[in-house]
N, C-alpha and C. Protein backbone atom coordinates (compact mmCIF):
# COMPACT_ATOMS: atom_id res chain seq x y z
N UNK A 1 89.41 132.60 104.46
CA UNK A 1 89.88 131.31 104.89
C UNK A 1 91.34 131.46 105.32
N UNK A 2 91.73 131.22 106.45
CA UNK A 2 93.18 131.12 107.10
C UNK A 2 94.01 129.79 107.22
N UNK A 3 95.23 130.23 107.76
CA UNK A 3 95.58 129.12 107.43
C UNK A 3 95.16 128.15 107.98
N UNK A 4 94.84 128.28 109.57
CA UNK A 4 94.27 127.50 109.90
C UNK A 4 93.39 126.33 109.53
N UNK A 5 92.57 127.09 108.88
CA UNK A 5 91.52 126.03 107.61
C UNK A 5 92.05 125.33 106.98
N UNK A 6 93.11 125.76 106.27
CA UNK A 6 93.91 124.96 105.10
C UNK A 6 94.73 123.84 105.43
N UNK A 7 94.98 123.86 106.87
CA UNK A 7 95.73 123.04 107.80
C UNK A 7 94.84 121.85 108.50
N UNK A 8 93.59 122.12 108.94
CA UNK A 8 92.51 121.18 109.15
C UNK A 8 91.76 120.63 107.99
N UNK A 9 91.46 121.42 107.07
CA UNK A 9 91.60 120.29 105.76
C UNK A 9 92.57 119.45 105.61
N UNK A 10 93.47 119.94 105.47
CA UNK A 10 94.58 118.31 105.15
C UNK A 10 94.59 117.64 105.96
N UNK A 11 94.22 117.75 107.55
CA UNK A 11 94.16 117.11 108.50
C UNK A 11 93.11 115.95 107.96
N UNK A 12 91.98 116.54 108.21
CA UNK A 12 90.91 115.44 107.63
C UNK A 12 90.80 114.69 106.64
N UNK A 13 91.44 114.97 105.19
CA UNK A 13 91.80 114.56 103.73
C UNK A 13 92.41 113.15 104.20
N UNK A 14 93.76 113.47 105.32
CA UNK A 14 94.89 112.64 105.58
C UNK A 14 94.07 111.36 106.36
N UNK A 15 93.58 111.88 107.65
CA UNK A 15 92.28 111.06 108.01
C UNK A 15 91.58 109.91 107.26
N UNK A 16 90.94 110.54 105.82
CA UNK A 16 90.09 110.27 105.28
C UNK A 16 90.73 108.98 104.45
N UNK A 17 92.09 109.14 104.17
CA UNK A 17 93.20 108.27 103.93
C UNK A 17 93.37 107.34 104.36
N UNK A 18 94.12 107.15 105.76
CA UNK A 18 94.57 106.57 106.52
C UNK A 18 93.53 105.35 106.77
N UNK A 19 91.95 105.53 106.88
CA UNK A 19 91.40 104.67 107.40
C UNK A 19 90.62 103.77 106.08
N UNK A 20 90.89 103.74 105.15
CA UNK A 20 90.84 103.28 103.35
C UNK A 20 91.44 101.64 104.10
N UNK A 21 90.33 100.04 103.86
CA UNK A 21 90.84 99.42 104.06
C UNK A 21 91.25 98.69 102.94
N UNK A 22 92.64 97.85 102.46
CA UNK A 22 92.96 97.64 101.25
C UNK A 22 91.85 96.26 101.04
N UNK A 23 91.58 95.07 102.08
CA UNK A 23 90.83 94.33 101.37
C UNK A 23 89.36 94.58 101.24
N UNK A 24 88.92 95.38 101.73
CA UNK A 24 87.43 95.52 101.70
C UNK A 24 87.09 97.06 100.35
N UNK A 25 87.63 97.71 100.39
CA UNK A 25 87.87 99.25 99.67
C UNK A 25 88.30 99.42 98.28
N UNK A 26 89.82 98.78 98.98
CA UNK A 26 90.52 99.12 97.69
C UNK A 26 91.14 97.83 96.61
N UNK A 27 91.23 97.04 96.61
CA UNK A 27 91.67 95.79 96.41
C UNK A 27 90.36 95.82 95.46
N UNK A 28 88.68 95.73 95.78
CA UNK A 28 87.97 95.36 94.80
C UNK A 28 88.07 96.28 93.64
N UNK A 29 88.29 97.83 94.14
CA UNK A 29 88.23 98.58 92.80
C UNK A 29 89.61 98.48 91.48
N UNK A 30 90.70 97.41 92.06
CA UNK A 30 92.02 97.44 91.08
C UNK A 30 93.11 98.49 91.76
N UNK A 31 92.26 98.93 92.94
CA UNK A 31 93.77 100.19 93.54
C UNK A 31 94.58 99.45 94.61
N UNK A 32 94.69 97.97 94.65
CA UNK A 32 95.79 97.64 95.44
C UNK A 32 97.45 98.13 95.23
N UNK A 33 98.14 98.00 96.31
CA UNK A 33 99.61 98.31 95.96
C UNK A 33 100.51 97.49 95.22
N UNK A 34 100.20 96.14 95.09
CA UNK A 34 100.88 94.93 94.23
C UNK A 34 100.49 95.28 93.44
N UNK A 35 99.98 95.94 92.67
CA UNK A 35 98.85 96.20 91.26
C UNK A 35 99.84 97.30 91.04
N UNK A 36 100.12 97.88 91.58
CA UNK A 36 100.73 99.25 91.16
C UNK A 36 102.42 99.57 91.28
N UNK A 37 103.37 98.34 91.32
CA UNK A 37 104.84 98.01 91.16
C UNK A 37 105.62 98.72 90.19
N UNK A 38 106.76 98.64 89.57
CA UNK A 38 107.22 99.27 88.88
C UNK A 38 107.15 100.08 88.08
N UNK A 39 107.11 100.25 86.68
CA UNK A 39 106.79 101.55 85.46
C UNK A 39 105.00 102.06 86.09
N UNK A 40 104.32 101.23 86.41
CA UNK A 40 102.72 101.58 86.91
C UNK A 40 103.03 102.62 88.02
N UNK A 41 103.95 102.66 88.68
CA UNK A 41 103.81 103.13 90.12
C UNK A 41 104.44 105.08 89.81
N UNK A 42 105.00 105.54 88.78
CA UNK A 42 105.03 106.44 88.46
C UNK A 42 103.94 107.16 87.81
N UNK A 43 102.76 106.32 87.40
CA UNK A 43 101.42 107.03 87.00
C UNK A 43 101.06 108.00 87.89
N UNK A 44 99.75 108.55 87.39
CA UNK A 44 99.17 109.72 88.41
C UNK A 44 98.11 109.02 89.53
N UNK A 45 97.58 107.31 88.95
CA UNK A 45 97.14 106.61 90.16
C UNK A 45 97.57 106.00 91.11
N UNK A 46 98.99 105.51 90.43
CA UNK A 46 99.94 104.59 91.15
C UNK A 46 100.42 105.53 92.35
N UNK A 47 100.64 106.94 91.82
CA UNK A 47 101.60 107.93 93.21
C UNK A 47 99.96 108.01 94.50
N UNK A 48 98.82 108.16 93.45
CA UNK A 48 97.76 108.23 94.47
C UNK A 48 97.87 107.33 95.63
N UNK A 49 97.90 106.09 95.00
CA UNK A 49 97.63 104.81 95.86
C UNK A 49 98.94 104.82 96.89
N UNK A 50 99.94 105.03 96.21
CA UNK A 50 101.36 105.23 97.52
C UNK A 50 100.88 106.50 98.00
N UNK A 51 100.17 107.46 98.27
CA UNK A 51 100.01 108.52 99.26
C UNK A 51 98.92 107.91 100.03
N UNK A 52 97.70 106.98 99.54
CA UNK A 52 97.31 106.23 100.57
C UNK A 52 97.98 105.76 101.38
N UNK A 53 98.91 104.34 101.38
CA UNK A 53 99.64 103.70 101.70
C UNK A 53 100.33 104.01 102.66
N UNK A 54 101.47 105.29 102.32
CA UNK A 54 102.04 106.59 102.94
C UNK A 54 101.45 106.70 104.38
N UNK A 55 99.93 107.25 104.17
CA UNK A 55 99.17 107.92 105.19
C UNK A 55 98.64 106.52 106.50
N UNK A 56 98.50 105.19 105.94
CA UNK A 56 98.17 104.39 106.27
C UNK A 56 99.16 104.36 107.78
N UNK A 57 100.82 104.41 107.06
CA UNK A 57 101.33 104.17 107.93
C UNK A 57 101.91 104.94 108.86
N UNK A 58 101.40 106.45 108.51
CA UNK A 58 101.45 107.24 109.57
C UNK A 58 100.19 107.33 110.55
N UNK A 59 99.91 106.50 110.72
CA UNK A 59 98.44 106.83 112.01
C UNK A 59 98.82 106.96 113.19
N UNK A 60 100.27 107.00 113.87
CA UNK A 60 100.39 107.21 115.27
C UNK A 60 100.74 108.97 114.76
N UNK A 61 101.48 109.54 114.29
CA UNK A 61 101.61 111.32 113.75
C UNK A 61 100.11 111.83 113.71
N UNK A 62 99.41 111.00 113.07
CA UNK A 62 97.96 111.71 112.84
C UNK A 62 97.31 111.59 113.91
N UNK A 63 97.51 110.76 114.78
CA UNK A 63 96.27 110.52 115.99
C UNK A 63 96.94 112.05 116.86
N UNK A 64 98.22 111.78 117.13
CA UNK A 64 99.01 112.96 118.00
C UNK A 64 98.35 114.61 117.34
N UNK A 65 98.66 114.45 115.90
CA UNK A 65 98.11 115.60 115.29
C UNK A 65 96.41 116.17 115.29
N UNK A 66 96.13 114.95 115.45
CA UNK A 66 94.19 115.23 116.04
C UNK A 66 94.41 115.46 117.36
N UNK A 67 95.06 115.27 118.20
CA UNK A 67 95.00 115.32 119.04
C UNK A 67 95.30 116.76 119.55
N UNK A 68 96.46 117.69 118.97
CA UNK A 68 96.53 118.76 119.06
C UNK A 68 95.43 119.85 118.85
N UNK A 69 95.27 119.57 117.81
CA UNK A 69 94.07 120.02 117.08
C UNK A 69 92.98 120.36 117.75
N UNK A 70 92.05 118.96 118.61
CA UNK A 70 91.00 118.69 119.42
C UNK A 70 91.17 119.76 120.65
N UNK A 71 92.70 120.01 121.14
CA UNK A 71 92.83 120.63 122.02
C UNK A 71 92.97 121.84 121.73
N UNK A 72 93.27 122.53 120.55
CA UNK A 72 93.94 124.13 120.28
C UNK A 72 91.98 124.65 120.29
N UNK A 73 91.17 123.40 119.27
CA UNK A 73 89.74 123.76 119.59
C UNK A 73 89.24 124.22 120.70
N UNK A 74 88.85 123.56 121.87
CA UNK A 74 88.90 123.63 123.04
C UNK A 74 88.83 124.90 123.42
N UNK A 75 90.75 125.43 123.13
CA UNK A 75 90.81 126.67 123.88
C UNK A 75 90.81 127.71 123.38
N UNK A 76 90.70 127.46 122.19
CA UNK A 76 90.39 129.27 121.26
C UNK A 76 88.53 128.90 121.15
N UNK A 77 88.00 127.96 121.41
CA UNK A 77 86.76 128.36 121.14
C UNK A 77 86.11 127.64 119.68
């Protein structure tokens, strides 16, 4: 496995992130971000839910970054 791989995994992970909607998803299971404010937000779920969040609001980096991606495919094959 190269790096390559290890690099399109996180690609997709981040993906897999980004498109998590808070009222339909996450909100029913208790993982909203108002839920997870102060002393909560240093937990090991609370940092989860801010790396959702995080990723949410990078979707113009990630589309550009699929986008590279889609194309490096392409031309190596």
């Amino acid at each position: 496995m190269g790096l390559w791989a290890i690099l399109e995994g996180f690609l997709l992970l981040a993906n897999a992130l980004a498109i998590l909607n808070e009222d339909r998803f996450l909100a029913p299971r208790g993982w909203s971000f108002s839920a997870y404010t102060g002393d909560r937000a240093k937990s090991f779920k609370g940092q989860l839910i801010g790396l959702i969040y995080a990723t949410q609001y990078l979707r113009v980096p990630l589309v550009l970054l699929n986008t590279i991606f889609i194309i490096v495919k392409l031309v190596s094959g």
